[in-house]
Protein backbone atom coordinates (compact mmCIF):
# COMPACT_ATOMS: atom_id res chain seq x y z
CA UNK A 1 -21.55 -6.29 -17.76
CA UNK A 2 -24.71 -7.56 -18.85
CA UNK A 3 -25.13 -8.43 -22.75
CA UNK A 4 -27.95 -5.67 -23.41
CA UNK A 5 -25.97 -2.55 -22.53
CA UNK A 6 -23.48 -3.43 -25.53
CA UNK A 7 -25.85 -2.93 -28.04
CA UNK A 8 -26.21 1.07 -26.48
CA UNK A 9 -22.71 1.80 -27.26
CA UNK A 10 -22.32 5.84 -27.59
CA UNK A 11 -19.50 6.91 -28.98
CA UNK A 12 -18.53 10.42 -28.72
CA UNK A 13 -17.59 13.12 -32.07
CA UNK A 14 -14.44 13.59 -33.08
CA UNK A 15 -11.32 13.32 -35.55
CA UNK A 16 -11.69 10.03 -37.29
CA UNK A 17 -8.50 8.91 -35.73
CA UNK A 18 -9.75 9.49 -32.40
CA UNK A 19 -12.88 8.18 -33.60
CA UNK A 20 -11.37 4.70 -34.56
CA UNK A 21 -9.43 4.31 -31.14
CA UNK A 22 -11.96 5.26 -29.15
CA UNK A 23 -14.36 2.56 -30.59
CA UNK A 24 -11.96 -0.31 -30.77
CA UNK A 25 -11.14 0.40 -26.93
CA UNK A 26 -14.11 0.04 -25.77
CA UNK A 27 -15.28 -3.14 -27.88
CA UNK A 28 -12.23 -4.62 -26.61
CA UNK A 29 -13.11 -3.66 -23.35
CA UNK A 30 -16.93 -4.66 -23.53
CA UNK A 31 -15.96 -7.92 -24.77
CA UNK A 32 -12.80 -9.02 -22.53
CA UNK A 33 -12.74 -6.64 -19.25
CA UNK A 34 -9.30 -5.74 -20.39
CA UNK A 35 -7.45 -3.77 -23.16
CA UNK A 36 -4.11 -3.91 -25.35
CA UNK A 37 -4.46 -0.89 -27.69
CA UNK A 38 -1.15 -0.18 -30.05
CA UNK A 39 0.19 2.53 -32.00
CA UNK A 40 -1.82 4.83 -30.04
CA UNK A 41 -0.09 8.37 -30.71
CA UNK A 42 0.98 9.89 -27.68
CA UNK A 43 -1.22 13.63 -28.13
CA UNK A 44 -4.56 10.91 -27.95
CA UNK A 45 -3.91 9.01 -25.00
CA UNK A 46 -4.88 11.20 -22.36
CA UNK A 47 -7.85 12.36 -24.24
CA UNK A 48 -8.98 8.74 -24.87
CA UNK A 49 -8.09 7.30 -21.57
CA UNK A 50 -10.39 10.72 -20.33
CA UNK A 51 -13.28 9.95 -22.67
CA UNK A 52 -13.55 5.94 -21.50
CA UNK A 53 -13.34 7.03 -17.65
CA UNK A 54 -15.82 9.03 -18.24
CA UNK A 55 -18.35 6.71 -21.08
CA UNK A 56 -21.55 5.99 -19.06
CA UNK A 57 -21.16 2.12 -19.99
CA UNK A 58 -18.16 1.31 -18.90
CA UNK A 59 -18.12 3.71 -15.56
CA UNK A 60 -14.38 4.02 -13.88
CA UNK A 61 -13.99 0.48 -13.40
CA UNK A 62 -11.11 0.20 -15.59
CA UNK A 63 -7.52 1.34 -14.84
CA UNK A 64 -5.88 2.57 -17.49
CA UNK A 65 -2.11 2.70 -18.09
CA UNK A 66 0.32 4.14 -21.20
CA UNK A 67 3.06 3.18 -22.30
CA UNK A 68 5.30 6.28 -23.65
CA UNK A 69 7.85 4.00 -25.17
CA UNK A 70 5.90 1.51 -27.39
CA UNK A 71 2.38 4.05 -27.96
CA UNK A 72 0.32 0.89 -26.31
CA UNK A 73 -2.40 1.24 -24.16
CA UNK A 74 -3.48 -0.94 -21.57
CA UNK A 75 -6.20 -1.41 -19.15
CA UNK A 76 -7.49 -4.24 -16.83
CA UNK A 77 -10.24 -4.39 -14.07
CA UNK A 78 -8.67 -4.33 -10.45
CA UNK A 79 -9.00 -7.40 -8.75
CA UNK A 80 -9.32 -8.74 -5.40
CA UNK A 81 -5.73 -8.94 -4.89
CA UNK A 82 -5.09 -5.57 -6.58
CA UNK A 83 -7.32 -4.70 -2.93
CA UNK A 84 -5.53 -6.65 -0.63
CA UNK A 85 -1.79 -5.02 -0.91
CA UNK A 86 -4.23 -1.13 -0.41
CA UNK A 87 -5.78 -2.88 2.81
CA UNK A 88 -2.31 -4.24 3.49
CA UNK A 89 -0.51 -0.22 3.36
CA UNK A 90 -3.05 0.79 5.58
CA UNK A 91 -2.57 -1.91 8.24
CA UNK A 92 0.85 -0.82 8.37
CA UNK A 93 0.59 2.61 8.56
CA UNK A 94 -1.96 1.65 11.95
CA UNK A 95 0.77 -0.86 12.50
CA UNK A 96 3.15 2.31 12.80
CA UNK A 97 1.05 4.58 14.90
CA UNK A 98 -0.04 1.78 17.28
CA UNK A 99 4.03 0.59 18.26
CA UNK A 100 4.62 4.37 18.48
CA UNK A 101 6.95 4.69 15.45
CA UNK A 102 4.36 7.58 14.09
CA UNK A 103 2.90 10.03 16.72
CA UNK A 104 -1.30 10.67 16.52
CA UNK A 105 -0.38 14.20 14.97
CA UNK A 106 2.19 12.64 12.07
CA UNK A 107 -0.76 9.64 11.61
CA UNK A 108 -3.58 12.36 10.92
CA UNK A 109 -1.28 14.04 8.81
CA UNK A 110 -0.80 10.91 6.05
CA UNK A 111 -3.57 10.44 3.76
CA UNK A 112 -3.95 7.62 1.32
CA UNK A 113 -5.88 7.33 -1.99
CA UNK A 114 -6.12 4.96 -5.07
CA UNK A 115 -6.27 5.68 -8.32
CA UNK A 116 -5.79 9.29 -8.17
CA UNK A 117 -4.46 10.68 -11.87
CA UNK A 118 -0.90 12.12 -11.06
CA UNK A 119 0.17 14.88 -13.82
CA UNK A 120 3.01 16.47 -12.46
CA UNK A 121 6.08 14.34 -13.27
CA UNK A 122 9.35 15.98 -14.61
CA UNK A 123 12.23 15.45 -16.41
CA UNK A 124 12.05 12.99 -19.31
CA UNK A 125 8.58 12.21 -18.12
CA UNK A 126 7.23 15.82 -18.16
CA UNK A 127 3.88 15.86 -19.29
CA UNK A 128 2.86 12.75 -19.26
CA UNK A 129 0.36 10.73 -16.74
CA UNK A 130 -0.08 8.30 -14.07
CA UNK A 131 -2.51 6.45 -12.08
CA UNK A 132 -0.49 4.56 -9.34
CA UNK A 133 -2.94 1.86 -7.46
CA UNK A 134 -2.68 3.27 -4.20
CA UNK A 135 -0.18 6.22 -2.77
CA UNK A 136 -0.01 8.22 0.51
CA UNK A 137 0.31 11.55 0.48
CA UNK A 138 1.43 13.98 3.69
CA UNK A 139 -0.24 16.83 3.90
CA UNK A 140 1.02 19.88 3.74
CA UNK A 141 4.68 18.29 2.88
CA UNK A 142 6.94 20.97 2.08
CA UNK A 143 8.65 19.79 -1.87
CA UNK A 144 12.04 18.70 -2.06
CA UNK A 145 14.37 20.19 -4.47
CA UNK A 146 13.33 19.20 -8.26
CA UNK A 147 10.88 17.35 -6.88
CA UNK A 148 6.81 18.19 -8.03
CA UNK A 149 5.04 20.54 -5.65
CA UNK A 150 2.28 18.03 -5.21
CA UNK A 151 4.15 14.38 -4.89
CA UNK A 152 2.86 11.25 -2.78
CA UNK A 153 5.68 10.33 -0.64
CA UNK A 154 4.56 6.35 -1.39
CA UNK A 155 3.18 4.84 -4.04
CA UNK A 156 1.65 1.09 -4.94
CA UNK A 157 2.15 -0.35 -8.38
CA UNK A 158 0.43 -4.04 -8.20
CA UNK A 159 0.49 -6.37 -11.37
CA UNK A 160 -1.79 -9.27 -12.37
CA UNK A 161 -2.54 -9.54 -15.39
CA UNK A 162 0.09 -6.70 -15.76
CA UNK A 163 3.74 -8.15 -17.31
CA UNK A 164 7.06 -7.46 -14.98
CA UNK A 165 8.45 -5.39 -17.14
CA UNK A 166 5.85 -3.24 -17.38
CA UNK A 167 5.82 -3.18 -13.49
CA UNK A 168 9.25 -2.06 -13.67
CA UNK A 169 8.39 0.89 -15.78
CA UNK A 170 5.80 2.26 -13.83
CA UNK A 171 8.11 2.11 -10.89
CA UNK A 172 10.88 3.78 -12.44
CA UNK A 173 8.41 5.93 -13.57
CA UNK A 174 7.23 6.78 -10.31
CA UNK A 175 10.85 7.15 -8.50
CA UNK A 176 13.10 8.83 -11.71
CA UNK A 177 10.04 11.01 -12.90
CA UNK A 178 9.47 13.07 -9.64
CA UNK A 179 12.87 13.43 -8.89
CA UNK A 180 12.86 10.74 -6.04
CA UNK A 181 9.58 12.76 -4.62
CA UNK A 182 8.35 9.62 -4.28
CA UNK A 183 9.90 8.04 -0.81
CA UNK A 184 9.07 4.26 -1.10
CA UNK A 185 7.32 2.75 -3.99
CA UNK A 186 5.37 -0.59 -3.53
CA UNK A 187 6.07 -3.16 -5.99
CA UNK A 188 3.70 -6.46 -5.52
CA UNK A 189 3.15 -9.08 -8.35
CA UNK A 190 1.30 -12.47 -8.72
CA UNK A 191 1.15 -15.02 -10.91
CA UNK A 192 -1.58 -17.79 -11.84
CA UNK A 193 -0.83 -21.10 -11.70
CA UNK A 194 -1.72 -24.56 -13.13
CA UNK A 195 -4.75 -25.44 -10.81
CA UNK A 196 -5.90 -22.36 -9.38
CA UNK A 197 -2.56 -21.87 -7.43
CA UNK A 198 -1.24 -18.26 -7.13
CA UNK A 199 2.19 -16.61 -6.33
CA UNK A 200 3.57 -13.49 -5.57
CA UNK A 201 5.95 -11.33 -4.15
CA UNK A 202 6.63 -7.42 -2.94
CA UNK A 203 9.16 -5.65 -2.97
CA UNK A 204 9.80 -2.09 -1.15
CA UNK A 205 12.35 0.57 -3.65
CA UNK A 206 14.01 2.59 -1.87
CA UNK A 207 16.96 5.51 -1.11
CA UNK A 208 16.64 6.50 -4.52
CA UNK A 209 15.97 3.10 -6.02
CA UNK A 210 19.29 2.09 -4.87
CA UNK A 211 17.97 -0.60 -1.92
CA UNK A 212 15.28 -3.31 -3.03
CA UNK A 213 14.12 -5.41 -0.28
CA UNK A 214 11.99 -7.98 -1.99
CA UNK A 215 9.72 -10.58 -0.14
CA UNK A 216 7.82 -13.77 -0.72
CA UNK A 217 4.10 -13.12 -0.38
CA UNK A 218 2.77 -16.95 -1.22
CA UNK A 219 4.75 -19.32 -0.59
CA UNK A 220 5.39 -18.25 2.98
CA UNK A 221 9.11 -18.54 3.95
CA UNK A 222 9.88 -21.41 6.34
CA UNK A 223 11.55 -18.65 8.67
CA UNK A 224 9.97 -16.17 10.34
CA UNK A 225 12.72 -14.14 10.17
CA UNK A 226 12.66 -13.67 6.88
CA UNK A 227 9.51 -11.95 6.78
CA UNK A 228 11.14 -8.49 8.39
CA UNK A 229 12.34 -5.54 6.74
CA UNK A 230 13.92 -2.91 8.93
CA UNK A 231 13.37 0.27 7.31
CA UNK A 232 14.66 3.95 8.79
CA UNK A 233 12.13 7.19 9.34
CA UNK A 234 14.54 8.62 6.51
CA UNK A 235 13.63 5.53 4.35
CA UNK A 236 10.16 6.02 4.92
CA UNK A 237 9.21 9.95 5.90
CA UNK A 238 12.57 11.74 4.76
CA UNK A 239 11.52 15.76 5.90
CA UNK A 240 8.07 15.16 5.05
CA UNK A 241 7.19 14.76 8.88
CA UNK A 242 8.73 16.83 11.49
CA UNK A 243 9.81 14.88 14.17
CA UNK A 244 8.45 14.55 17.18
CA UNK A 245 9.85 14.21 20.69
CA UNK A 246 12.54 11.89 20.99
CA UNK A 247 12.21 10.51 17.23
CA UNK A 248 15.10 10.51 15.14
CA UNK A 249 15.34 9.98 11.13
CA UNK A 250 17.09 6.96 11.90
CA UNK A 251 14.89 5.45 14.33
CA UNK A 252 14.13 1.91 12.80
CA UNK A 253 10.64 0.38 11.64
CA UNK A 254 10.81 -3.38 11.29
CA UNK A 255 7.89 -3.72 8.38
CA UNK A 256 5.93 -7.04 8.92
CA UNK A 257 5.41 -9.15 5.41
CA UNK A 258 2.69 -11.00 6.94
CA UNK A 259 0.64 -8.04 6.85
CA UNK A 260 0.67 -8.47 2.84
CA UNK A 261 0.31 -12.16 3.63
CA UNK A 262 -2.80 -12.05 5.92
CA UNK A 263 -4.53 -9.47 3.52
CA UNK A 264 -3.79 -11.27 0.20
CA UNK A 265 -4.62 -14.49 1.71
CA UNK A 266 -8.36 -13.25 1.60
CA UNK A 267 -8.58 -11.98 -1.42
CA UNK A 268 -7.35 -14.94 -3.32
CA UNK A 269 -9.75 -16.80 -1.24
CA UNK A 270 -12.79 -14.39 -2.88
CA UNK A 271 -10.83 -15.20 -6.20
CA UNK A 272 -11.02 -18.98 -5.84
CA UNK A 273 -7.81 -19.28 -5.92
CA UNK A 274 -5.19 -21.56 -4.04
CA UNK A 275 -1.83 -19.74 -2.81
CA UNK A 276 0.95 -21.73 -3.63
């Protein structure tokens, strides 16, 4: 952002506490492109995290995520490889529909977003909120039992600058705090390395969280083999899709890694950086 616009900082009224919170976010995130904010009270997160989406400097760049357990805020600006595993979702979801796993009615029927604010979780995390980084929704999808009216069937958590454990709570987050709404959620992670060199992995939770298939995004396995992950319609779809003729919910889909491979190949190319 360029240097003159921080000088124009507007700040909007309000309690002094919200006041102070408000104002250190935003310096932080004027100066550094990211944010750790702690011993933020839970009542002023949503507010705050509301009030910088919507500041005219720093525009909805920023993702924003809560922690409930330790009141710290965080936020970070997507990057390149934050893209790559959205691009990747969708290539399998064609992937799906053009080896005839999905039928052109059940295709049109799965939307995908990112960044969408989810505020509809239950049980212990009842009124709190989300942003996943990408998530596909079926329309029309009739609720399971317990499970929020409104739930994405699959959602993408991706971490960069973001810490594994942290991944690990917005996952369980995602699976335990809809009631297992949420089908299939999309773990992917990389690291920097000395020299420009980047790893990562993803990993697919599902079946309540109780089957984690995870996979080496860079380095590349030696086997080719290794890169599959057979997944059933019920591991993927559940109800949400009626089936169509001659489908069955245990009709397997062998998922591709490569996919992830090709896509975040690119973007740590447009990073300048080197995958191990």
């Amino acid at each position: 952002m360029a240097a003159s616009t921080r000088s124009k900082l507007s700040i909007p009224d309000g309690p002094k506490s919200d006041h102070k919170f408000f104002r250190e976010a935003k310096k932080q995130l004027l100066e550094g492109d990211c944010l750790v904010l702690t011993d933020v009270p839970e009542d002023f997160a949503l507010p705050l995290i509301e009030g910088l989406h919507s500041d005219p400097v720093l525009g909805s760049e920023f993702k924003y995520r809560f922690n409930y357990e330790d009141e710290k805020l965080l936020a970070f600006m997507p990057t390149r490889l934050h893209d790559s595993i959205q691009h990747a979702i969708g290539d399998i979801i064609k992937d799906m529909f053009i080896n005839n796993f999905i039928s052109q009615n059940q295709w049109l029927r799965l939307s995908a977003s990112a960044g969408t604010t989810f505020y509809e979780f239950v049980g212990e995390y009842a009124g709190t909120v989300k942003e996943p980084d990408f998530q596909v929704d079926v329309d029309e999808r009739l609720p399971a039992p317990g499970a929020p009216v409104y739930c994405p069937i699959w959602v993408n958590e991706t971490g960069y600058s973001e810490s594994r454990p942290s991944l690990d709570r917005d996952i369980t987050k995602w699976l335990v705090g809809t009631a297992y709404g949420v089908l299939l959620a999309i773990e992917a992670k990389f690291y920097k390395r000395q020299n420009s060199r980047v790893a990562g992995y993803v990993a697919f939770h599902t079946n309540n969280d109780t089957t984690i298939n995870r996979k080496e995004i860079f380095p590349a396995p030696q086997n080719l083999a290794d890169d599959r992950i057979a997944f059933t319609r019920q591991d993927l779809f559940g109800n949400s899709l009626p089936l169509g003729p001659g489908q069955t919910l245990g009709d397997i889909y062998s998922l591709d890694v490569s996919i992830f491979r090709r896509r975040a190949d690119i973007g740590a190319q447009r990073m300048n950086l080197i995958p191990v």
